[in-house]
N, C-alpha and C. Protein backbone atom coordinates (compact mmCIF):
# COMPACT_ATOMS: atom_id res chain seq x y z
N UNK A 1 31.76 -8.62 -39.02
CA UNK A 1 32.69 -7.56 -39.36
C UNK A 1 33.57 -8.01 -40.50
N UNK A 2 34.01 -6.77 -40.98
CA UNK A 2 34.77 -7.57 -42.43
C UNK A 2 35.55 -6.24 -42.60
N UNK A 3 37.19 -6.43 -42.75
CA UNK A 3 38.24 -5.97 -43.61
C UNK A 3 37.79 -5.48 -44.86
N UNK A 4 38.43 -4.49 -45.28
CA UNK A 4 38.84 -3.58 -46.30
C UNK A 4 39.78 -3.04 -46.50
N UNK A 5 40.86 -3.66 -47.34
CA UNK A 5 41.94 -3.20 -47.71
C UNK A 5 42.45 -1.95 -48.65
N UNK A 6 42.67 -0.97 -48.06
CA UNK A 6 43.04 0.19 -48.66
C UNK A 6 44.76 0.54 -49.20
N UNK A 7 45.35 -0.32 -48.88
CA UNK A 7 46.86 -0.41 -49.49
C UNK A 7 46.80 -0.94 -50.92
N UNK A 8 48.18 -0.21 -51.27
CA UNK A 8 48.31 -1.36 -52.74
C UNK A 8 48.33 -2.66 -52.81
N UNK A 9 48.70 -3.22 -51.26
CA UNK A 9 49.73 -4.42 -51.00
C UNK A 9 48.96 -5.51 -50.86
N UNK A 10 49.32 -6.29 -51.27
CA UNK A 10 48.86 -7.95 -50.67
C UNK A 10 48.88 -8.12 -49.18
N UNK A 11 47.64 -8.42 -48.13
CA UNK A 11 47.93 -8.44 -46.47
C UNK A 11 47.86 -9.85 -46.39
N UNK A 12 48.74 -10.20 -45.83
CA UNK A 12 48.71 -11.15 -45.18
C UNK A 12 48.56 -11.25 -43.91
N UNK A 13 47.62 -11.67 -43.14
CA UNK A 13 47.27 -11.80 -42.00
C UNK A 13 47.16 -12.93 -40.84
N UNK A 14 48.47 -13.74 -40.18
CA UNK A 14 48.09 -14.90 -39.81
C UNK A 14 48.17 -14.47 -38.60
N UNK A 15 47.44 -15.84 -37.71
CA UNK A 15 47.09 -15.65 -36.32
C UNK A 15 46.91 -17.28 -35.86
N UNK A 16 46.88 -17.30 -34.58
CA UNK A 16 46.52 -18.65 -34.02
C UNK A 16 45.65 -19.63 -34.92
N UNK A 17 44.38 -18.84 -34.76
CA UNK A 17 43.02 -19.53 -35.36
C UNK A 17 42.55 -18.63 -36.43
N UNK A 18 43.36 -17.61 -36.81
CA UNK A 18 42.50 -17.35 -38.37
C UNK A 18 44.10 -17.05 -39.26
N UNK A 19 43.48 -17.49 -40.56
CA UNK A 19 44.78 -16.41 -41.93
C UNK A 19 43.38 -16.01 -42.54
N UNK A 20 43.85 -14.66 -42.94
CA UNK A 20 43.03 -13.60 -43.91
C UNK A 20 44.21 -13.14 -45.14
N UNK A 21 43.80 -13.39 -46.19
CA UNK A 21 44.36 -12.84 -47.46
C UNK A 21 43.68 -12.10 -47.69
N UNK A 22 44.16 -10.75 -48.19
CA UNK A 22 43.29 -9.39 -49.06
C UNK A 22 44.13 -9.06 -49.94
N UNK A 23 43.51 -8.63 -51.13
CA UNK A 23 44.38 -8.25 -52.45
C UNK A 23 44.45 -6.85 -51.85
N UNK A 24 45.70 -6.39 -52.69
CA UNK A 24 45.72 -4.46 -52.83
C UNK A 24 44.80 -3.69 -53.12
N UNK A 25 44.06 -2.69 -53.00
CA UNK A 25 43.06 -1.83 -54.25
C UNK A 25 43.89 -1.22 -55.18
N UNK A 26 43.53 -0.84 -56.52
CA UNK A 26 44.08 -0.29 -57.12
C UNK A 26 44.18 1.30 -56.95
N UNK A 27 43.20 1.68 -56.09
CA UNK A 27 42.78 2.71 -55.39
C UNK A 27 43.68 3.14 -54.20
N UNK A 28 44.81 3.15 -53.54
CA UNK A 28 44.68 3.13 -52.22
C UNK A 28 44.68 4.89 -51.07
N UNK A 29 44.42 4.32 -49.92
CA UNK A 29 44.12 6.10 -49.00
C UNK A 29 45.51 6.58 -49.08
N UNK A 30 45.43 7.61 -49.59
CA UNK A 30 47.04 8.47 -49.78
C UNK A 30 47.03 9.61 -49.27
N UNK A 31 47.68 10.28 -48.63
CA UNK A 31 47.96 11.84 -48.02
C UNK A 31 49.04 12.34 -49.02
N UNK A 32 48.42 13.49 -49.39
CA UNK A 32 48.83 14.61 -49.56
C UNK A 32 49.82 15.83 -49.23
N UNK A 33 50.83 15.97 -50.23
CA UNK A 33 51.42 17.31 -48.91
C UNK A 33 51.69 18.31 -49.80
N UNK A 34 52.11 19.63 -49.21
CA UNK A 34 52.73 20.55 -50.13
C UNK A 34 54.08 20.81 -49.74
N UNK A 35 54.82 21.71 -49.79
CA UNK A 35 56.11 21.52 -49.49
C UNK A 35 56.75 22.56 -49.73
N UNK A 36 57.52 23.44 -48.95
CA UNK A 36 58.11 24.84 -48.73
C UNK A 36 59.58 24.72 -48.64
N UNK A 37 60.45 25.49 -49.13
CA UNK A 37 61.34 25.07 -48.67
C UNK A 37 61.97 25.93 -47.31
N UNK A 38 63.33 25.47 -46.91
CA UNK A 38 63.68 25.76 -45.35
C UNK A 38 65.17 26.19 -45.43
N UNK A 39 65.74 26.09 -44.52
CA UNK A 39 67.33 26.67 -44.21
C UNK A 39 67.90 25.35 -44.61
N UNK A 40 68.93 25.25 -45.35
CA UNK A 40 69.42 24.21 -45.91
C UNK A 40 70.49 23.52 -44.35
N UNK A 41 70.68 22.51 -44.59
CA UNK A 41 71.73 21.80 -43.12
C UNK A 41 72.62 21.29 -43.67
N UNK A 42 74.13 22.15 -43.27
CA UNK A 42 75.35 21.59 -44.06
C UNK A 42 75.10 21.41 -45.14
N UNK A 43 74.46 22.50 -46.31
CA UNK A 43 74.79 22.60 -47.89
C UNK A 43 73.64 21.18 -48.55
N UNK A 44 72.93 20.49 -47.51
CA UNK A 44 72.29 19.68 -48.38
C UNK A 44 70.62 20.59 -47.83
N UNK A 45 69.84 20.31 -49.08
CA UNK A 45 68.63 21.02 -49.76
C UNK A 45 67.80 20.20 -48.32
N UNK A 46 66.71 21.33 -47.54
CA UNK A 46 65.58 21.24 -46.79
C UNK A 46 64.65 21.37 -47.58
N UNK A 47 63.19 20.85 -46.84
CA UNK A 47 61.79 21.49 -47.09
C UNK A 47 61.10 21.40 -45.86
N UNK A 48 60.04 22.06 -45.92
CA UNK A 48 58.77 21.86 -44.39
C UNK A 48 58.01 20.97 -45.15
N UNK A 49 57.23 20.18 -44.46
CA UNK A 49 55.96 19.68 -45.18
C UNK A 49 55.03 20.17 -44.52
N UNK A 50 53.38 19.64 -45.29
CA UNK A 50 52.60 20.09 -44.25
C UNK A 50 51.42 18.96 -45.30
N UNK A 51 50.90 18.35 -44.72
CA UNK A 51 50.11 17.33 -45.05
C UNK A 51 48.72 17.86 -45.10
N UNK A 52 48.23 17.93 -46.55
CA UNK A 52 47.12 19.09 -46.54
C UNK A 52 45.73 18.16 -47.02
N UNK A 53 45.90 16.83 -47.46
CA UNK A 53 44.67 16.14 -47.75
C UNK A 53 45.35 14.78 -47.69
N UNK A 54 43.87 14.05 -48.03
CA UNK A 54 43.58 12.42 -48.01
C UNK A 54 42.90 12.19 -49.16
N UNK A 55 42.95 11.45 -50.12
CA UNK A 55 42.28 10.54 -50.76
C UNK A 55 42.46 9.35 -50.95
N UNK A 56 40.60 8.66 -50.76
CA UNK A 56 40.46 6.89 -51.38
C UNK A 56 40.04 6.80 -49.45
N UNK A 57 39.76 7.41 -48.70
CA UNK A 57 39.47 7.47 -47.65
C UNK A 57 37.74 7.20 -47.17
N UNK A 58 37.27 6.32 -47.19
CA UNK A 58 35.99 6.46 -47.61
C UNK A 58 35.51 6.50 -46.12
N UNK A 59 34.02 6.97 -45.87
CA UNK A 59 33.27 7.14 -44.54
C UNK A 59 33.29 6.07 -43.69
N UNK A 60 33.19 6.26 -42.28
CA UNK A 60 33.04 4.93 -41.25
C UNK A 60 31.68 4.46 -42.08
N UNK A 61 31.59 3.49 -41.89
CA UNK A 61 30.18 2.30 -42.00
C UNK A 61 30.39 1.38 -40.85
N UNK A 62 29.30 1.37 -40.63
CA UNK A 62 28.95 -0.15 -39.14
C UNK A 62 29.64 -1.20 -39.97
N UNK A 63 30.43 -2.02 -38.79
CA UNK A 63 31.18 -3.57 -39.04
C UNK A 63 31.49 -3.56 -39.74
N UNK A 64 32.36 -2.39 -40.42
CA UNK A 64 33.78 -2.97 -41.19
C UNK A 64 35.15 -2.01 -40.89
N UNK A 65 36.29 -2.33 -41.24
CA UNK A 65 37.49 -2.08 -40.57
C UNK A 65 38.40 -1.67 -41.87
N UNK A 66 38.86 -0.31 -42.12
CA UNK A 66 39.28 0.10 -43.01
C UNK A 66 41.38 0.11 -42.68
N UNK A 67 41.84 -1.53 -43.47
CA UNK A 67 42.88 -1.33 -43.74
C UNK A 67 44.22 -0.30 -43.87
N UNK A 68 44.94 0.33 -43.35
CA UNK A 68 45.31 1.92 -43.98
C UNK A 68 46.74 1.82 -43.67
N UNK A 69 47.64 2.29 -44.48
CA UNK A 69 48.88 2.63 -44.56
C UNK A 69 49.34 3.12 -42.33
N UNK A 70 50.39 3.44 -42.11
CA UNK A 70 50.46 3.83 -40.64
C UNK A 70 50.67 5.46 -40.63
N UNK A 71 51.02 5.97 -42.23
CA UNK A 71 50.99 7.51 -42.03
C UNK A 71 49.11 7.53 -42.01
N UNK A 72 48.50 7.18 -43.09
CA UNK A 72 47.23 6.98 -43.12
C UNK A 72 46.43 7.14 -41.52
N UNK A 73 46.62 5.94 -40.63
CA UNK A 73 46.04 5.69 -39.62
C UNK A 73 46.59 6.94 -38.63
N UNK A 74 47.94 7.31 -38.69
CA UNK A 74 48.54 8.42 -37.49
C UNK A 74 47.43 9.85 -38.13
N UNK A 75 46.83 10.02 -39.94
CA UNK A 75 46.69 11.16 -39.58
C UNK A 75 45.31 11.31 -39.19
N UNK A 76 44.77 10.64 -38.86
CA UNK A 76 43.41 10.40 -38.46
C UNK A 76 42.77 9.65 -37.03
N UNK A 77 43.50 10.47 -36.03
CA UNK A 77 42.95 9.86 -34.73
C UNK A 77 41.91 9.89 -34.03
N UNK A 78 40.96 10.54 -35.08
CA UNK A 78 39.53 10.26 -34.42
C UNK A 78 38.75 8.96 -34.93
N UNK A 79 39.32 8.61 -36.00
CA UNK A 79 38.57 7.27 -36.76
C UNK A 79 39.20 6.20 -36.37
N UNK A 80 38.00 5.45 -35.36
CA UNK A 80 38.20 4.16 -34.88
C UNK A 80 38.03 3.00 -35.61
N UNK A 81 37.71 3.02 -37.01
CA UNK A 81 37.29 2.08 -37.96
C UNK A 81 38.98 1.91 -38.98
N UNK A 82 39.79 3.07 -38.42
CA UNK A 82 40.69 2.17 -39.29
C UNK A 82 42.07 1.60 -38.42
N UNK A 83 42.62 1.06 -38.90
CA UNK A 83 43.84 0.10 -38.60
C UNK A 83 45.19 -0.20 -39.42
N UNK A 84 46.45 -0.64 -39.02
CA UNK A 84 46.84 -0.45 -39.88
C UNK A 84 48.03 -1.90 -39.51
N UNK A 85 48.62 -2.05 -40.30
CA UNK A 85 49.84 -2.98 -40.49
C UNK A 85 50.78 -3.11 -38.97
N UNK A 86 51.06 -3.99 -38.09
CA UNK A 86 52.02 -3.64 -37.20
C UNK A 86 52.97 -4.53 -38.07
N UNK A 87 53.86 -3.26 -38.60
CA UNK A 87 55.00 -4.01 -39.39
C UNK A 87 56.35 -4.15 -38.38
N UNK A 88 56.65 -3.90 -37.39
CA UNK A 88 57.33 -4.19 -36.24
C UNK A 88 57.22 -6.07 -35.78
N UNK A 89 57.32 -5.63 -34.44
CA UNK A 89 57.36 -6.85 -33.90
C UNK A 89 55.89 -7.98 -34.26
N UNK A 90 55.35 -7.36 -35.09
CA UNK A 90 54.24 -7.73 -35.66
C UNK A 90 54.50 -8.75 -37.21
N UNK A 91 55.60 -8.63 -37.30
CA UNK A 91 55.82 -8.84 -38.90
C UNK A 91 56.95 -9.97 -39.00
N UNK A 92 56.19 -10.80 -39.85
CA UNK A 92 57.22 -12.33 -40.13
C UNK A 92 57.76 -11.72 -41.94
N UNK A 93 59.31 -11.94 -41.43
CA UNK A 93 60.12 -11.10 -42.46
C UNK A 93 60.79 -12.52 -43.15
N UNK A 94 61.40 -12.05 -44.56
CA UNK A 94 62.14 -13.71 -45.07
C UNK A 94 63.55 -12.98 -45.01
N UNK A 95 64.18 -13.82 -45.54
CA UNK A 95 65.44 -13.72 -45.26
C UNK A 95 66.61 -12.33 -45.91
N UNK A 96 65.79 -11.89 -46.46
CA UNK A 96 66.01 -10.76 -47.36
C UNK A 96 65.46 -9.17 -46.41
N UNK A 97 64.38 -9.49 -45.47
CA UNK A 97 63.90 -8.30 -44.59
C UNK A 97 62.39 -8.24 -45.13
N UNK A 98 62.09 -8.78 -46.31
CA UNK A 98 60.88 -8.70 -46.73
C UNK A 98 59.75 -9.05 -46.20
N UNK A 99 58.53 -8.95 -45.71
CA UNK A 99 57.42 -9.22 -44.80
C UNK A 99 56.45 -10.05 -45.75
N UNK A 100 56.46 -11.24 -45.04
CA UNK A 100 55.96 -12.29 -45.65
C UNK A 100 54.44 -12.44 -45.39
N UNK A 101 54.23 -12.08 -43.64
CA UNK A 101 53.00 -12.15 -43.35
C UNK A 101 53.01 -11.24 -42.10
N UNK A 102 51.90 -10.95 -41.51
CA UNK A 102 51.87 -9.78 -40.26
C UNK A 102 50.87 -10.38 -39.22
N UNK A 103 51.21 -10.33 -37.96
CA UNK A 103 49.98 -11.29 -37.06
C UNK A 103 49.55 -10.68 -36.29
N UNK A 104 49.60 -9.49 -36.19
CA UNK A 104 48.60 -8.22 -36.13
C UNK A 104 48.43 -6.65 -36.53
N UNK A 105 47.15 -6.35 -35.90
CA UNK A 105 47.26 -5.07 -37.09
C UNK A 105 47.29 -4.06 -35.59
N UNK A 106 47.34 -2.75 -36.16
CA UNK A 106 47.07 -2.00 -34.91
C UNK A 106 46.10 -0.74 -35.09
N UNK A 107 45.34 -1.15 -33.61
CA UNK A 107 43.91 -0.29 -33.87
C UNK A 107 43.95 0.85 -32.40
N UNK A 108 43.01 1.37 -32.54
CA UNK A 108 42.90 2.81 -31.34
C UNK A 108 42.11 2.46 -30.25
């Protein structure tokens, strides 16, 4: 099985017994929205969204695991091939809040 990174980002991936480095694509899976607007709240400007596509999303294939943003992975809960960042309690941050490395990902 083999990773595919669909973020812009550099993953860092450490664990007990493995580290995985993946570069960004220059490509990455992005959603789409359009956007309406709504009843404004206390004088500051609303909109609705409504999330109307995906691209850079490519088909399941046998044994491999498609990297994906966590809006990415939430809008697609039938695809068990992708995964995404547990940037939570998952995530080694530096001293600034910045995520240095992640030691797991989260799958369905």
């Amino acid at each position: 099985m083999r990773f595919i990174n669909l973020t812009p980002h550099i993953m860092v991936i450490k664990s007990e017994k493995r580290e995985l480095i993946l570069a960004g694509t220059k490509k990455p899976a992005r959603l789409w929205s359009e956007y309406t607007k709504a009843e404004p709240i206390n004088n500051i400007t609303c909109v609705k969204r409504l999330r109307t596509s995906c691209t850079n999303t490519p088909k399941s294939q046998k044994d491999i695991w498609y990297i994906v943003s966590a809006l990415v992975f939430d809008a697609f809960p039938e695809r068990n091939d992708l995964v995404c960042p547990d940037t939570d309690a998952g995530a080694v941050r530096d001293s600034k809040g910045f995520i240095r490395h992640i030691t797991r990902l989260v799958r369905r």
